[in-house]
Protein backbone atom coordinates (compact mmCIF):
# COMPACT_ATOMS: atom_id res chain seq x y z
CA UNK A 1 6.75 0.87 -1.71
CA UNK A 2 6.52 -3.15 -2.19
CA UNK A 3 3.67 -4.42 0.06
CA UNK A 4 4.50 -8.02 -0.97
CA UNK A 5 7.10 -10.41 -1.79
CA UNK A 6 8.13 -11.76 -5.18
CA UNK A 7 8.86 -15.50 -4.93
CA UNK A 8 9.48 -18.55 -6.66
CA UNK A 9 6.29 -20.73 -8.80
CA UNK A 10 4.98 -22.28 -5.90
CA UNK A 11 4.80 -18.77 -3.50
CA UNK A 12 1.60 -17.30 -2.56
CA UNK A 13 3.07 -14.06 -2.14
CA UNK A 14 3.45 -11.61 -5.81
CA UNK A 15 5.52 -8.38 -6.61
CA UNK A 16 3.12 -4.87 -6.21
CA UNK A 17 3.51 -1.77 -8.21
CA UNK A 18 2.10 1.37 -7.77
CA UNK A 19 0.41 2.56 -11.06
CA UNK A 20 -1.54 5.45 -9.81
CA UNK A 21 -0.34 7.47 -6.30
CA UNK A 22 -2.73 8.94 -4.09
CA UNK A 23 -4.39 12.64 -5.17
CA UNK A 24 -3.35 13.76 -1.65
CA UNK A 25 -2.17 13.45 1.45
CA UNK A 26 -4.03 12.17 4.47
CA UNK A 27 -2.75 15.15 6.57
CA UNK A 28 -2.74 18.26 4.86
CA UNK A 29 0.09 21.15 4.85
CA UNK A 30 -1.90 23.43 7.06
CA UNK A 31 -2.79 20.33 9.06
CA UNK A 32 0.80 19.59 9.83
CA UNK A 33 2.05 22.97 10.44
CA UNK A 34 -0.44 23.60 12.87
CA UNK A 35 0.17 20.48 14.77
CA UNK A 36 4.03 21.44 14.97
CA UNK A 37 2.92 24.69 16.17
CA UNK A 38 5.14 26.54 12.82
CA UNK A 39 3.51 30.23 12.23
CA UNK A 40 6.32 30.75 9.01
CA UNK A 41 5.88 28.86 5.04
CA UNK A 42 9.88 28.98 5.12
CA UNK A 43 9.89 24.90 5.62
CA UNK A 44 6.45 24.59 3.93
CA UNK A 45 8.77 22.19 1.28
CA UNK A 46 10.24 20.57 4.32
CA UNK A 47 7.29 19.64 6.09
CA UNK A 48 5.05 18.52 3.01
CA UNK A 49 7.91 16.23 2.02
CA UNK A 50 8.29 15.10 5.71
CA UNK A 51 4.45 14.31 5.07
CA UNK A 52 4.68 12.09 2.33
CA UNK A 53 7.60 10.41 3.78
CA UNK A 54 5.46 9.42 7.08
CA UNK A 55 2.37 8.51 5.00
CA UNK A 56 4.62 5.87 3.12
CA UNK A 57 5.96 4.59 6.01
CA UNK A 58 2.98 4.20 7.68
CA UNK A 59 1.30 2.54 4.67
CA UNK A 60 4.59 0.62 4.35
CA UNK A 61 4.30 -0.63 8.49
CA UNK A 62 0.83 -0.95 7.98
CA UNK A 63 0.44 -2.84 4.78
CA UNK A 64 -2.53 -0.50 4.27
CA UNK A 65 -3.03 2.16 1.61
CA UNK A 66 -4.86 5.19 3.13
CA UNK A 67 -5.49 7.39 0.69
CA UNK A 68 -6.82 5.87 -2.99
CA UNK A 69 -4.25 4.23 -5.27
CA UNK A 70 -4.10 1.87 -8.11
CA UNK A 71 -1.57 -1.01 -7.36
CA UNK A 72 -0.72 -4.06 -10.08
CA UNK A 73 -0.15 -7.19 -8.80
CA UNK A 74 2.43 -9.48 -10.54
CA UNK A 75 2.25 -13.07 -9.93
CA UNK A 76 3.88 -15.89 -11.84
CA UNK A 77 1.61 -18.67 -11.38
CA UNK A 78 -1.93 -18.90 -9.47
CA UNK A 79 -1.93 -20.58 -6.04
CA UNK A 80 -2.95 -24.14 -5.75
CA UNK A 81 -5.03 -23.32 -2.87
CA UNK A 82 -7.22 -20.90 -5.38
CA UNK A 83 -7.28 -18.58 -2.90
CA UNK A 84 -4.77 -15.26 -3.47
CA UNK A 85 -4.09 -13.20 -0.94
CA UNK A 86 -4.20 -9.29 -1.96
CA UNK A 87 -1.86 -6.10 -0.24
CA UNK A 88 -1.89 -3.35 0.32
CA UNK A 89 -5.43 -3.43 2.30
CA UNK A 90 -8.38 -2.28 2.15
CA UNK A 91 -9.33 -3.57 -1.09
CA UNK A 92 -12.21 -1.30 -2.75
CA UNK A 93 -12.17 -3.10 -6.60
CA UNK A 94 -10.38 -5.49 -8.83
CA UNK A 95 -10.66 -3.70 -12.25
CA UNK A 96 -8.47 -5.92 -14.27
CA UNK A 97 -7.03 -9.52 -14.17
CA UNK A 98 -4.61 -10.73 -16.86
CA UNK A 99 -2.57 -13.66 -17.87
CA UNK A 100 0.01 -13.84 -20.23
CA UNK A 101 0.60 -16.50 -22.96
CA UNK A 102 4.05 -17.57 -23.74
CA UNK A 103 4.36 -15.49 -25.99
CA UNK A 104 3.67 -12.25 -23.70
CA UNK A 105 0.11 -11.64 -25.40
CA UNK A 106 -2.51 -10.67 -22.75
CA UNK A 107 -5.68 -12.05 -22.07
CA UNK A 108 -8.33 -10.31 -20.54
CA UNK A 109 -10.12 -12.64 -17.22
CA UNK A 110 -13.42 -11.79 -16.21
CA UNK A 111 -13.39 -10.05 -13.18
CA UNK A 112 -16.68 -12.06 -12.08
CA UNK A 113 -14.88 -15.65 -12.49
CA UNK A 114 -13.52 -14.43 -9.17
CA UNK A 115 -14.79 -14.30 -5.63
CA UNK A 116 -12.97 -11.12 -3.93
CA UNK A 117 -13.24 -10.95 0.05
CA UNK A 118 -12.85 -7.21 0.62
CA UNK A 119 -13.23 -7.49 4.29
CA UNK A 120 -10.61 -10.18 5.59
CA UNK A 121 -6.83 -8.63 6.01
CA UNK A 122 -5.02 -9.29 3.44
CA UNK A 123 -7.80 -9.79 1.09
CA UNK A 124 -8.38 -12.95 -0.80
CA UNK A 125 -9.26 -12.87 -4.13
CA UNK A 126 -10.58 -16.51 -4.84
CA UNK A 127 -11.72 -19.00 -7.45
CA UNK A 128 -15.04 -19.11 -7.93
CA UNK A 129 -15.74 -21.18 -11.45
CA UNK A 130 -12.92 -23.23 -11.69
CA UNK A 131 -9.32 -22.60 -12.08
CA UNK A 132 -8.28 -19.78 -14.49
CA UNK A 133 -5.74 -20.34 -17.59
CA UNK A 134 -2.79 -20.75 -16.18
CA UNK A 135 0.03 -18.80 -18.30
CA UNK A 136 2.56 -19.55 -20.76
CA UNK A 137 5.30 -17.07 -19.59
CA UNK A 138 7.22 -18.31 -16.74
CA UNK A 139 7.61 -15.57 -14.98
CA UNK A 140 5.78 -12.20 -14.40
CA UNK A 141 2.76 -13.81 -16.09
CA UNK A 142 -0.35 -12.88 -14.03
CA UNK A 143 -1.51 -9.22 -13.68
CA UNK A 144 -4.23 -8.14 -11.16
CA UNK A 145 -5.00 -4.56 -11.05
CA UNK A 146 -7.00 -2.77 -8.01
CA UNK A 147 -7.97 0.04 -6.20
CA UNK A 148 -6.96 0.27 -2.81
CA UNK A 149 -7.44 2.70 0.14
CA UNK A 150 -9.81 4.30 2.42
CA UNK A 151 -11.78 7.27 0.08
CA UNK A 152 -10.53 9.76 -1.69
CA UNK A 153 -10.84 12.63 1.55
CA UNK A 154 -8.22 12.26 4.37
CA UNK A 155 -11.06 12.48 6.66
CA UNK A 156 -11.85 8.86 5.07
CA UNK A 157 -8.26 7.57 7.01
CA UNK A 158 -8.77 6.15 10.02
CA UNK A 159 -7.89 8.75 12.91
CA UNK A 160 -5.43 6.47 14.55
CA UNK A 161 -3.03 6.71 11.70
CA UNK A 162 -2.88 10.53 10.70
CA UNK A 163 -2.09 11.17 14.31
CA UNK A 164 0.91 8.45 13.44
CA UNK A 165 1.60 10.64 10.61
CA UNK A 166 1.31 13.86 12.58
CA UNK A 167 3.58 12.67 15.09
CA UNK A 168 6.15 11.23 12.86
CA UNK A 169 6.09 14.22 10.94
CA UNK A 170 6.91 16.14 13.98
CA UNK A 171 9.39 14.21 15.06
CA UNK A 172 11.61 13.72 11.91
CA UNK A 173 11.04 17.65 12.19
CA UNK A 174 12.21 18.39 15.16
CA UNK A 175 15.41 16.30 14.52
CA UNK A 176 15.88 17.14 11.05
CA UNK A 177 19.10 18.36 11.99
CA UNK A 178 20.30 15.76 13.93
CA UNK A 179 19.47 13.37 10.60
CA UNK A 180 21.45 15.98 8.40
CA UNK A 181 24.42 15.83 9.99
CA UNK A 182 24.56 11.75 10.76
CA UNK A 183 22.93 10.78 7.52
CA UNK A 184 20.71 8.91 9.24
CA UNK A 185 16.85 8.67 9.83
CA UNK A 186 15.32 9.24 13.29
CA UNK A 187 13.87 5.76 14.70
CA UNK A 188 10.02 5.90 14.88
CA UNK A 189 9.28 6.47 18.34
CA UNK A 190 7.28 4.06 20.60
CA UNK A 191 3.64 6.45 20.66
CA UNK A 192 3.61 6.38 17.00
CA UNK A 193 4.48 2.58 16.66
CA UNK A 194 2.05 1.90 19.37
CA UNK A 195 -0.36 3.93 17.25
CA UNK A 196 -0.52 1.92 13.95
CA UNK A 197 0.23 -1.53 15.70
CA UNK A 198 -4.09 -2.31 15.66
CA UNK A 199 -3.37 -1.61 11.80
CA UNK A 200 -0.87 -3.83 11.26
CA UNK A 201 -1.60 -6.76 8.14
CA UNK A 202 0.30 -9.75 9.39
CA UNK A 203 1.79 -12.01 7.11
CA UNK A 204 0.39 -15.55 5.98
């Protein structure tokens, strides 16, 4: 999943990548199949990748991470605004920022040259002593590492969206065959959109 847009020099926007996926899933196995009323483990495989798939595209409609993940942030210059805006939301820690000389050697940033609004959606991580070195590479030469999500416990997501997940779950379930047989996935339906639309990170 790519929260964010890779652009040219002068675009606020970066490239994400997920380092470290969540432990778990914000609706649980047992948690599904209940909800979808199944009293049989023959689709247990079925439905616990039909979870997964729903979390991502939740997160990915969203622009929210629910469960904890690490995410690297790949920028190619800083923003002449100094202020950065960070997805996926919410933002928990920054835990590494580094720029890259032009000859691709790394240097470490201290975290606390940097003002980090956790709160606002996206989050803005911001210059607070001046700008940082700018870097030698040309592309691809800022890294900003961070922990993202709601806790480490599905109970931690908000309630809203793993009843999104529930439902979509159900319904790519109940038309799995349908999707076999066209190739196609099942549109999300209008409760579960309706659902994660108060979620939604709109773009700057």
């Amino acid at each position: 999943v790519c929260f964010t847009a890779a652009g040219t020099r002068g675009n606020p926007f970066m490239s994400a990548l997920l380092l470290t996926p969540p432990a778990l899933e914000p609706v649980s196995l047992a948690d599904a199949t209940h909800f979808l009323r199944v009293e049989h483990d023959d689709d247990d495989d079925v439905i616990a990748a039909l979870i997964a798939a729903a979390r991502v595209h939740v997160e990915a409609k969203t622009r929210r991470a629910l469960i904890d993940q690490t995410w690297r942030l790949v920028r190619d210059v800083w923003p002449a605004s100094g202020r950065l805006p960070v997805l996926p939301v919410p933002l928990q820690e920054v835990t590494a920022i580094r720029v890259f000389d032009a000859e691709g050697m790394p240097q470490l940033l201290d975290v606390d040259d940097f003002a980090i609004d956790r709160v606002s959606a996206p989050a803005v991580l911001a210059f607070a002593r001046g700008a940082p070195p700018a870097p030698g590479k040309l592309t691809a030469g800022i890294e900003i590492d961070i922990v993202v999500g709601y806790g480490d416990e599905p109970d931690a997501v908000p309630a809203p969206l793993r009843q999104a997940i529930r439902m979509l779950v159900a319904h790519w379930y109940e038309n799995r065959g349908v999707i076999a047989a066209s190739g196609e996935v099942a549109a999300m339906p209008q409760s579960v959109a309706s659902l994660i639309a108060p979620f939604r990170v709109l773009s700057l």
